[in-house]
Protein backbone atom coordinates (compact mmCIF):
# COMPACT_ATOMS: atom_id res chain seq x y z
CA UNK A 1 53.36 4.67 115.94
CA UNK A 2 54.20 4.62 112.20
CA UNK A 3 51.92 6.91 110.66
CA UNK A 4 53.86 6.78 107.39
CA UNK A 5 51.35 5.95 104.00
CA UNK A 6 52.34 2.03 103.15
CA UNK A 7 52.21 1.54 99.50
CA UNK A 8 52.23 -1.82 97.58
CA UNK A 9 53.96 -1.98 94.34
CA UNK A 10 52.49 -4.04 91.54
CA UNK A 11 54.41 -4.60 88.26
CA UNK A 12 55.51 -7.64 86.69
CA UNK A 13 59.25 -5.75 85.79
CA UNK A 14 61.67 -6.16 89.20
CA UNK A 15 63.09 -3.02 87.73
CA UNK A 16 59.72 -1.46 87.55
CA UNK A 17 59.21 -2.12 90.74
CA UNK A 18 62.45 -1.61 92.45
CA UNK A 19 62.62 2.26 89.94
CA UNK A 20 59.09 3.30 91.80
CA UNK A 21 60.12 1.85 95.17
CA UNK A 22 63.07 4.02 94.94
CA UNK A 23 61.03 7.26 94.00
CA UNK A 24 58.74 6.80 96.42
CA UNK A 25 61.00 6.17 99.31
CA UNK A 26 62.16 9.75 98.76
CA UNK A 27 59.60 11.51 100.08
CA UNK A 28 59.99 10.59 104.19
CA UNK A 29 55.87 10.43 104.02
CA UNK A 30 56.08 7.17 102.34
CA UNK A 31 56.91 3.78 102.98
CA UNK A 32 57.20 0.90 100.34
CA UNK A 33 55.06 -1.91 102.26
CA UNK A 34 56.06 -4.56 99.96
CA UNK A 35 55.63 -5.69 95.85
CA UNK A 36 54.08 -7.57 93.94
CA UNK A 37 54.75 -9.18 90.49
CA UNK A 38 51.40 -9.75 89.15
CA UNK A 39 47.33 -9.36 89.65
CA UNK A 40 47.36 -12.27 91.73
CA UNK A 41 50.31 -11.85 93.82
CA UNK A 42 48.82 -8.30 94.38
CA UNK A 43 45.17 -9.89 95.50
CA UNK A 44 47.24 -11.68 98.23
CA UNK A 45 50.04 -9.20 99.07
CA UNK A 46 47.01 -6.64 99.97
CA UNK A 47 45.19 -9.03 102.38
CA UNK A 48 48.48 -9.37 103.93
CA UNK A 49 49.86 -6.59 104.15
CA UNK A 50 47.03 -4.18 104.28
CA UNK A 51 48.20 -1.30 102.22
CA UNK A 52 47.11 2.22 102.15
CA UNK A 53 47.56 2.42 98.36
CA UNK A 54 48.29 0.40 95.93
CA UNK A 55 50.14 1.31 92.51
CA UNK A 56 48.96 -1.20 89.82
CA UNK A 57 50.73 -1.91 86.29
CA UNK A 58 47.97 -2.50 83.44
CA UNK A 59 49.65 -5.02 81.52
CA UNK A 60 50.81 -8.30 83.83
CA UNK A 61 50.76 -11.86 83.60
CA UNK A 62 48.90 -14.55 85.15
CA UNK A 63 46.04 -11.73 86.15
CA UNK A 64 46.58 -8.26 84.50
CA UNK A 65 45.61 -4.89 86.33
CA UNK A 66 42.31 -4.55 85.05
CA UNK A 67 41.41 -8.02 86.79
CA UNK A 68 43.22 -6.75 89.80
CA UNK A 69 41.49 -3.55 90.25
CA UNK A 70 38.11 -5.26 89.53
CA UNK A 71 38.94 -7.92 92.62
CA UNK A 72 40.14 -5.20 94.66
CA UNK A 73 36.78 -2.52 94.39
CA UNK A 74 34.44 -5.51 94.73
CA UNK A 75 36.23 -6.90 97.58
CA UNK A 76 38.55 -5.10 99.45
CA UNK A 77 38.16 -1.22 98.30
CA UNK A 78 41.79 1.03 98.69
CA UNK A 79 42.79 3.45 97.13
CA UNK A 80 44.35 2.23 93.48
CA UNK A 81 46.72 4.13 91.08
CA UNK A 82 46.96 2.94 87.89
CA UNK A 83 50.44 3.01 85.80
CA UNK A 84 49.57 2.66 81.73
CA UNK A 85 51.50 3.67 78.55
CA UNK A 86 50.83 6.83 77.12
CA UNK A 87 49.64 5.42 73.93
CA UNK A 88 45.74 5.26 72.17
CA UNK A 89 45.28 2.24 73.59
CA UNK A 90 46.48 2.75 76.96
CA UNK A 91 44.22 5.48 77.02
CA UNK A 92 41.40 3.22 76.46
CA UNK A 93 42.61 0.76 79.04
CA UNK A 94 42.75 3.83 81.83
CA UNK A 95 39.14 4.86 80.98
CA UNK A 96 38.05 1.10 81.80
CA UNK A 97 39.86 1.32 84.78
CA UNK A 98 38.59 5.27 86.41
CA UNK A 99 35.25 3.25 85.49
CA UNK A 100 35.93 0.31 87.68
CA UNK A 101 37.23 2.46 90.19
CA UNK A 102 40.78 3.49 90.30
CA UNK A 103 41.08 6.97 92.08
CA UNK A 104 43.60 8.25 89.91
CA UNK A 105 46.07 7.32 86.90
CA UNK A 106 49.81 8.09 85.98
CA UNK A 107 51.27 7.42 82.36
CA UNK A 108 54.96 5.37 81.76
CA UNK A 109 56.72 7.62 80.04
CA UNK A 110 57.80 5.62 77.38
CA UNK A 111 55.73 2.21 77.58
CA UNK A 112 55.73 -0.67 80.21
CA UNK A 113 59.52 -0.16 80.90
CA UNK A 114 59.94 3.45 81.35
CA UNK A 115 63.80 3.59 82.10
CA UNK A 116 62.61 7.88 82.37
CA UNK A 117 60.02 7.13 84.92
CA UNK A 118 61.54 9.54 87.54
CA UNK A 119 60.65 12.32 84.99
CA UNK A 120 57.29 11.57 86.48
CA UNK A 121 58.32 10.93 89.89
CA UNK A 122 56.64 14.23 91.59
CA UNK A 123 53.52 12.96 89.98
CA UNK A 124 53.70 9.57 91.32
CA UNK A 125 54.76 10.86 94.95
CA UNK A 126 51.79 13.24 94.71
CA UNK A 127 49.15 11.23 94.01
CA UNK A 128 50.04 8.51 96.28
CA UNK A 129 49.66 11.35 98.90
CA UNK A 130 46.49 12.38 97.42
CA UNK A 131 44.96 8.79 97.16
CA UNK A 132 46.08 8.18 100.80
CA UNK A 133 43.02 10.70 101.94
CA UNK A 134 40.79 9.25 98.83
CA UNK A 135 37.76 7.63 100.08
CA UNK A 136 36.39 4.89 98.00
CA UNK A 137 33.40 2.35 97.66
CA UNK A 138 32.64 -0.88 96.69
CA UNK A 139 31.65 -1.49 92.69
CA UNK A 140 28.45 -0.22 92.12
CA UNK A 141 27.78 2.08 95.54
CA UNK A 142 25.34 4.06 95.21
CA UNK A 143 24.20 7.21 97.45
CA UNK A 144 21.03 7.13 98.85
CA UNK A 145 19.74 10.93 99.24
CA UNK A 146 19.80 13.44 101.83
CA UNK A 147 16.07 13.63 101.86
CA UNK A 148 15.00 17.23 102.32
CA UNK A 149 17.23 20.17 102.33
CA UNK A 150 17.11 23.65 102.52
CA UNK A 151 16.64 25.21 98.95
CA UNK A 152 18.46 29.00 98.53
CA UNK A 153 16.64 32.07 97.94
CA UNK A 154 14.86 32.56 94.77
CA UNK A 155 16.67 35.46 94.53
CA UNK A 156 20.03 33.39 94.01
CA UNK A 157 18.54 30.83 92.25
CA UNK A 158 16.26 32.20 89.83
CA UNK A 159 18.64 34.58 87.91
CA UNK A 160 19.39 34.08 84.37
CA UNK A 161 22.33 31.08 83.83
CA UNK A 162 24.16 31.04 79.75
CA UNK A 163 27.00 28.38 81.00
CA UNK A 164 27.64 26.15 83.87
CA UNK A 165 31.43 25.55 84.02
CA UNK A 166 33.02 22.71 86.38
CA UNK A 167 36.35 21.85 87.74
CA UNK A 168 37.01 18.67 88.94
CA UNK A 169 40.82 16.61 89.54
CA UNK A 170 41.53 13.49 91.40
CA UNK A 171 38.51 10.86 90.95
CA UNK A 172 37.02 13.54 88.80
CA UNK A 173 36.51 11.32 85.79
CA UNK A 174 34.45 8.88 87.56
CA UNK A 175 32.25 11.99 89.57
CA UNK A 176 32.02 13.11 85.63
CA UNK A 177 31.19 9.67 84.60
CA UNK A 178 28.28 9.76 87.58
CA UNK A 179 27.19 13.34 86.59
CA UNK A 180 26.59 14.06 83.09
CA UNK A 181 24.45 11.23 81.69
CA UNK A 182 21.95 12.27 84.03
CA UNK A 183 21.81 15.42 82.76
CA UNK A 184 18.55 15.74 80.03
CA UNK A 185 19.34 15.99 76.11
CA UNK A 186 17.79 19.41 76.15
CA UNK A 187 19.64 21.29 78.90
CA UNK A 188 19.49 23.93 78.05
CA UNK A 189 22.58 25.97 78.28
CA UNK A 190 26.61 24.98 77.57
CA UNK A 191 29.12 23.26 79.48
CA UNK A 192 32.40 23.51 80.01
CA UNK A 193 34.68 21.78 82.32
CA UNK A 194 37.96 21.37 83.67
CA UNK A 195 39.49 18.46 84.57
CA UNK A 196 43.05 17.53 85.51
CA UNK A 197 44.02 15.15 82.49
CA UNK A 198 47.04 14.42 80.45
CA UNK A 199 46.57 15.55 76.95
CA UNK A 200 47.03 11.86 75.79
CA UNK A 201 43.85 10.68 78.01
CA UNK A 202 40.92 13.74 77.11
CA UNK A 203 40.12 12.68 73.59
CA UNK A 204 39.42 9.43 75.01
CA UNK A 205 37.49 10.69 78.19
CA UNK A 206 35.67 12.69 76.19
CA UNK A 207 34.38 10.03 73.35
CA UNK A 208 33.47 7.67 76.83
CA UNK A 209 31.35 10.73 77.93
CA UNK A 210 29.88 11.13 74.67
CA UNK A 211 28.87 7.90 74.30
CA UNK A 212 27.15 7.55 77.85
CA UNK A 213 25.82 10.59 77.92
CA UNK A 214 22.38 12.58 76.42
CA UNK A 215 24.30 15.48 75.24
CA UNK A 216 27.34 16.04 72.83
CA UNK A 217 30.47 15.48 74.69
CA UNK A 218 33.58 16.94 73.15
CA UNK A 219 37.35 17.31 73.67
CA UNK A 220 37.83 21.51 73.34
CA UNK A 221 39.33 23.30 69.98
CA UNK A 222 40.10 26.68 69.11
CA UNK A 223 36.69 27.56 67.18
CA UNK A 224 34.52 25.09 68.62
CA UNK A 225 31.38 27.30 69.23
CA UNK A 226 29.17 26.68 72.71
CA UNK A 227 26.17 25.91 72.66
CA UNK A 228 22.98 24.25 74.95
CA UNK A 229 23.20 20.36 75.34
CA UNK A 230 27.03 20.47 74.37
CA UNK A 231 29.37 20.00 77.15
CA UNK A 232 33.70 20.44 76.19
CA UNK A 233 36.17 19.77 77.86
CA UNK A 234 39.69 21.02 78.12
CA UNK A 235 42.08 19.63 76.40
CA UNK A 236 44.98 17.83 78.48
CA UNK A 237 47.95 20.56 78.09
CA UNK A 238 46.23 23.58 77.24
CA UNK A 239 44.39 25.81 79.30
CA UNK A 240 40.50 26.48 77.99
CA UNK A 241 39.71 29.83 77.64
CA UNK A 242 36.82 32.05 75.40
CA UNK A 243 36.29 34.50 73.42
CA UNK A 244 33.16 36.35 71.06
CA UNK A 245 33.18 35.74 67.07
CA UNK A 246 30.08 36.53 65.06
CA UNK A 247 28.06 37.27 67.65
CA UNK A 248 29.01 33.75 69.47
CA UNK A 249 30.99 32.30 72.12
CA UNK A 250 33.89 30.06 70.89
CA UNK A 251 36.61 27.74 72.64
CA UNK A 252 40.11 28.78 72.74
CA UNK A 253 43.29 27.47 74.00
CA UNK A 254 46.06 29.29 76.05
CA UNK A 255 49.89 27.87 76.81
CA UNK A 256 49.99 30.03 79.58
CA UNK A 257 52.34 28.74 82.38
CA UNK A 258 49.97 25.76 84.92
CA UNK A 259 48.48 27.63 87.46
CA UNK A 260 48.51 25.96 90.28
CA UNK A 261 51.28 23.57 89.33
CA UNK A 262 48.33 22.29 86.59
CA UNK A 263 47.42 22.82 82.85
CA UNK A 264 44.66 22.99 82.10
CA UNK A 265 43.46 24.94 85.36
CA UNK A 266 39.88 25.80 86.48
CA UNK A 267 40.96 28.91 87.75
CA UNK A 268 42.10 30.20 84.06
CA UNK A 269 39.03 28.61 82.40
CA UNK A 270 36.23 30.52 85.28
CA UNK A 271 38.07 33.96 85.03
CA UNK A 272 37.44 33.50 81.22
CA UNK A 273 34.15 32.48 81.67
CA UNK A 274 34.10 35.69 84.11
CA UNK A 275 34.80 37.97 81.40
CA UNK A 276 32.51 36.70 78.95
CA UNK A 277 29.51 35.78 80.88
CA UNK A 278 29.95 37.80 84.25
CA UNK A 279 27.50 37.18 86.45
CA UNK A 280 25.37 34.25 84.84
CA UNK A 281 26.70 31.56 85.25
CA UNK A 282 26.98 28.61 87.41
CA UNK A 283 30.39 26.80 88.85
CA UNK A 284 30.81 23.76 90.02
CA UNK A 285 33.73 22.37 92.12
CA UNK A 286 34.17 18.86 92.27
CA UNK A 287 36.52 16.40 93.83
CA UNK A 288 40.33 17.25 93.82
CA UNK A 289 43.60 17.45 95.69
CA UNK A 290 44.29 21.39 96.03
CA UNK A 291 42.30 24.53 95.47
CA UNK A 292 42.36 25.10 92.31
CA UNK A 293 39.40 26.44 90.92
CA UNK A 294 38.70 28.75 94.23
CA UNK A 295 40.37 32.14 92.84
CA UNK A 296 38.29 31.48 89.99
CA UNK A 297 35.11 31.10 91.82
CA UNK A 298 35.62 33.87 93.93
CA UNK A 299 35.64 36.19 91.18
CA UNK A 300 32.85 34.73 89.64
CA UNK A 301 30.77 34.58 93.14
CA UNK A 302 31.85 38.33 93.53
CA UNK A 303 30.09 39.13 89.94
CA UNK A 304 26.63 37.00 90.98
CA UNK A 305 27.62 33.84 90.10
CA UNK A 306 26.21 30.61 92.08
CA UNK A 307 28.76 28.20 93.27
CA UNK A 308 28.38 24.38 93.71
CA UNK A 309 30.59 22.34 95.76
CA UNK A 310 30.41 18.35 96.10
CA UNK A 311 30.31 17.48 99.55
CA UNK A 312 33.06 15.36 101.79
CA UNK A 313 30.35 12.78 101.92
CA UNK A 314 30.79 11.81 98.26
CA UNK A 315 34.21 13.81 97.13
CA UNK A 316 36.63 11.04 96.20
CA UNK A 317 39.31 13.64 97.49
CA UNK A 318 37.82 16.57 99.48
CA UNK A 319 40.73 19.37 98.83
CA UNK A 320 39.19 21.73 95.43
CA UNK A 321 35.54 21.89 97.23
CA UNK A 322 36.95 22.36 100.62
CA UNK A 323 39.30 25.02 99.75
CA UNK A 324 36.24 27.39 98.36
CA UNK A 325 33.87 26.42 100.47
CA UNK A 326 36.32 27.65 103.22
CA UNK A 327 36.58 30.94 101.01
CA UNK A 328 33.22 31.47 101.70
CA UNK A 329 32.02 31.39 98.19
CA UNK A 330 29.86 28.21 98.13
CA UNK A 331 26.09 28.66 97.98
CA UNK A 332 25.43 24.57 98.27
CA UNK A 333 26.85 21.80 99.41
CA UNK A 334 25.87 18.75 97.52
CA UNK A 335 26.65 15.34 97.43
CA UNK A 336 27.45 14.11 93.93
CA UNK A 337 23.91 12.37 93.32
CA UNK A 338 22.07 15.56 94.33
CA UNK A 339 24.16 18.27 91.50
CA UNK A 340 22.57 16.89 88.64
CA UNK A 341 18.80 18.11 89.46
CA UNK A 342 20.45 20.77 91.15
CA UNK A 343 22.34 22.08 87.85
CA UNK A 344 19.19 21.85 85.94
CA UNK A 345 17.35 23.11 88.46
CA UNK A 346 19.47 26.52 88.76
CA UNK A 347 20.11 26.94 84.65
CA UNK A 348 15.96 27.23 84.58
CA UNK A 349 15.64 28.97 86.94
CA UNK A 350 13.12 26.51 89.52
């Protein structure tokens, strides 16, 4: 029984193509189930050849990615990697594309023919792994509730909360993107979150977020001061990190080495939030491949902290909230729909 992950390569370059087949054909986990040379070709290579994942080029002839991915989640859902240029606009193009459903993203190295693309080949090998345990839904699912549930203690859930801070990775953006424009305009204390990201895709992320959502959305600088109904998020490349000035709590930025192979990391930005808000706070853990995020937690857990996870039943990838609620750290387990009311129900204390 072959139980290696089949991957279907879309790119209108036969170089492209043949430069990721090679990569990924490296790691003995992998097999290249076939190619495809355009949106179209990739609509009718999948319902042949049934792939596990798909890797899709952005700009194609005939029918570009975007059309492709669109087909694909309103059809036939797999998991889809997107491959765009590292440039403004292919920013822009990869936030369409999280929203329409992509689980994750990788950017060319130096524009649609990226003769360097094996400086990103760990990346690509990795997140075809990761996307091979993603689960995904058609455009537009929607969660119907758990119905009741068990609420915690008062005692846990009526202590004082000054931040909420979240971690999130693979098919973070879109949980994100589901999350906080539900959240009211008057929440009312700071947020700060940490997502996996290239630093050439958060300052568009965070303009998409700002203009969905109630409260201010911004991309993190050294300075920026927190406040209620303002959410920040790390920048791509730097880890997020705080510190007191004036009597108030400002953003700043770290080149520490990644921890856990990633910059930014939750796990640097919730021990900072450890030191400056101890106890009061609440952390949420999102979807992600890894555990980054848990040493973090724990130490905030230890110090009275309550800890969100998203639950396997939503989590795009179900690694970062596994991992600490395995540590033993988690007070709920929610599914993605349910940790908005649950966020503001903890920060006032209901």
């Amino acid at each position: 029984m072959n139980n290696k992950i089949r991957v279907l390569i879309v790119d209108d370059s036969a170089l492209m193509r043949t430069m990721i087949g090679d990569i990924l054909k490296t790691d003995p986990r992998i097999e290249v189930a076939g190619t495809a040379r355009d949106g179209k070709d990739a609509l009718d290579q999948i319902s042949r050849l049934k792939p596990d994942v798909v890797t899709m080029d952005v700009e194609m002839p005939v029918m570009d990615g975007l059309q492709a991915l669109d087909h694909i989640m309103k059809s036939n859902p797999i998991p889809v990697i997107m491959l765009s240029s590292m440039t403004q606009e292919g920013a822009e193009t990869t936030m369409k594309a999280l929203s329409l459903g992509c689980v994750d993203f990788i950017g060319k190295p130096s524009g649609s023919i990226s003769l360097d693309i094996k400086t990103v080949g760990h990346e690509i090998i990795e997140k075809v792994i990761a996307a091979s345990t993603a689960h995904v839904h058609p455009a537009g699912f929607v969660f119907k509730s758990s119905g009741p549930r068990m609420v915690p203690p008062a005692s846990l859930s009526s202590k004082r909360r000054d931040i909420v801070a979240i971690a999130s990775s693979t098919g973070g953006p879109m949980a994100l993107n589901a999350l906080l424009p539900k959240l009211p305009a008057n929440f009312p204390v700071p947020i700060v979150i940490t997502q996996h990201m290239p630093k050439e895709f958060t300052p568009s992320f965070a303009q998409r977020l700002n203009s969905e959502s109630k409260i201010e959305f911004v991309e993190g600088f050294r300075g920026l001061t927190l406040k209620p109904g303002r959410a920040v998020i790390a920048p791509g490349g730097s880890h997020l990190v705080f510190k007191r000035r004036n009597g108030q709590t400002v953003c700043d930025l770290s080149d520490a080495p990644p921890v856990c192979s990633v910059k930014p990391a939750a796990n640097v930005m919730f021990l900072s939030v450890a030191d400056e808000f101890g106890g009061n706070s609440l952390c949420v853990i999102l979807t992600g491949m890894g555990r980054d995020g848990t040493d973090g937690a724990t130490e905030l857990h230890r110090m009275g902290s309550y800890v969100i996870a998203e639950s396997q039943k939503t989590a795009v990838v179900y690694g970062m909230p596994k991992a600490a609620a395995d540590a033993g750290i988690v007070d709920e387990v929610l599914p993605l729909n349910e940790i908005p009311d649950a966020m503001v129900r903890i920060v006032r204390g209901n």
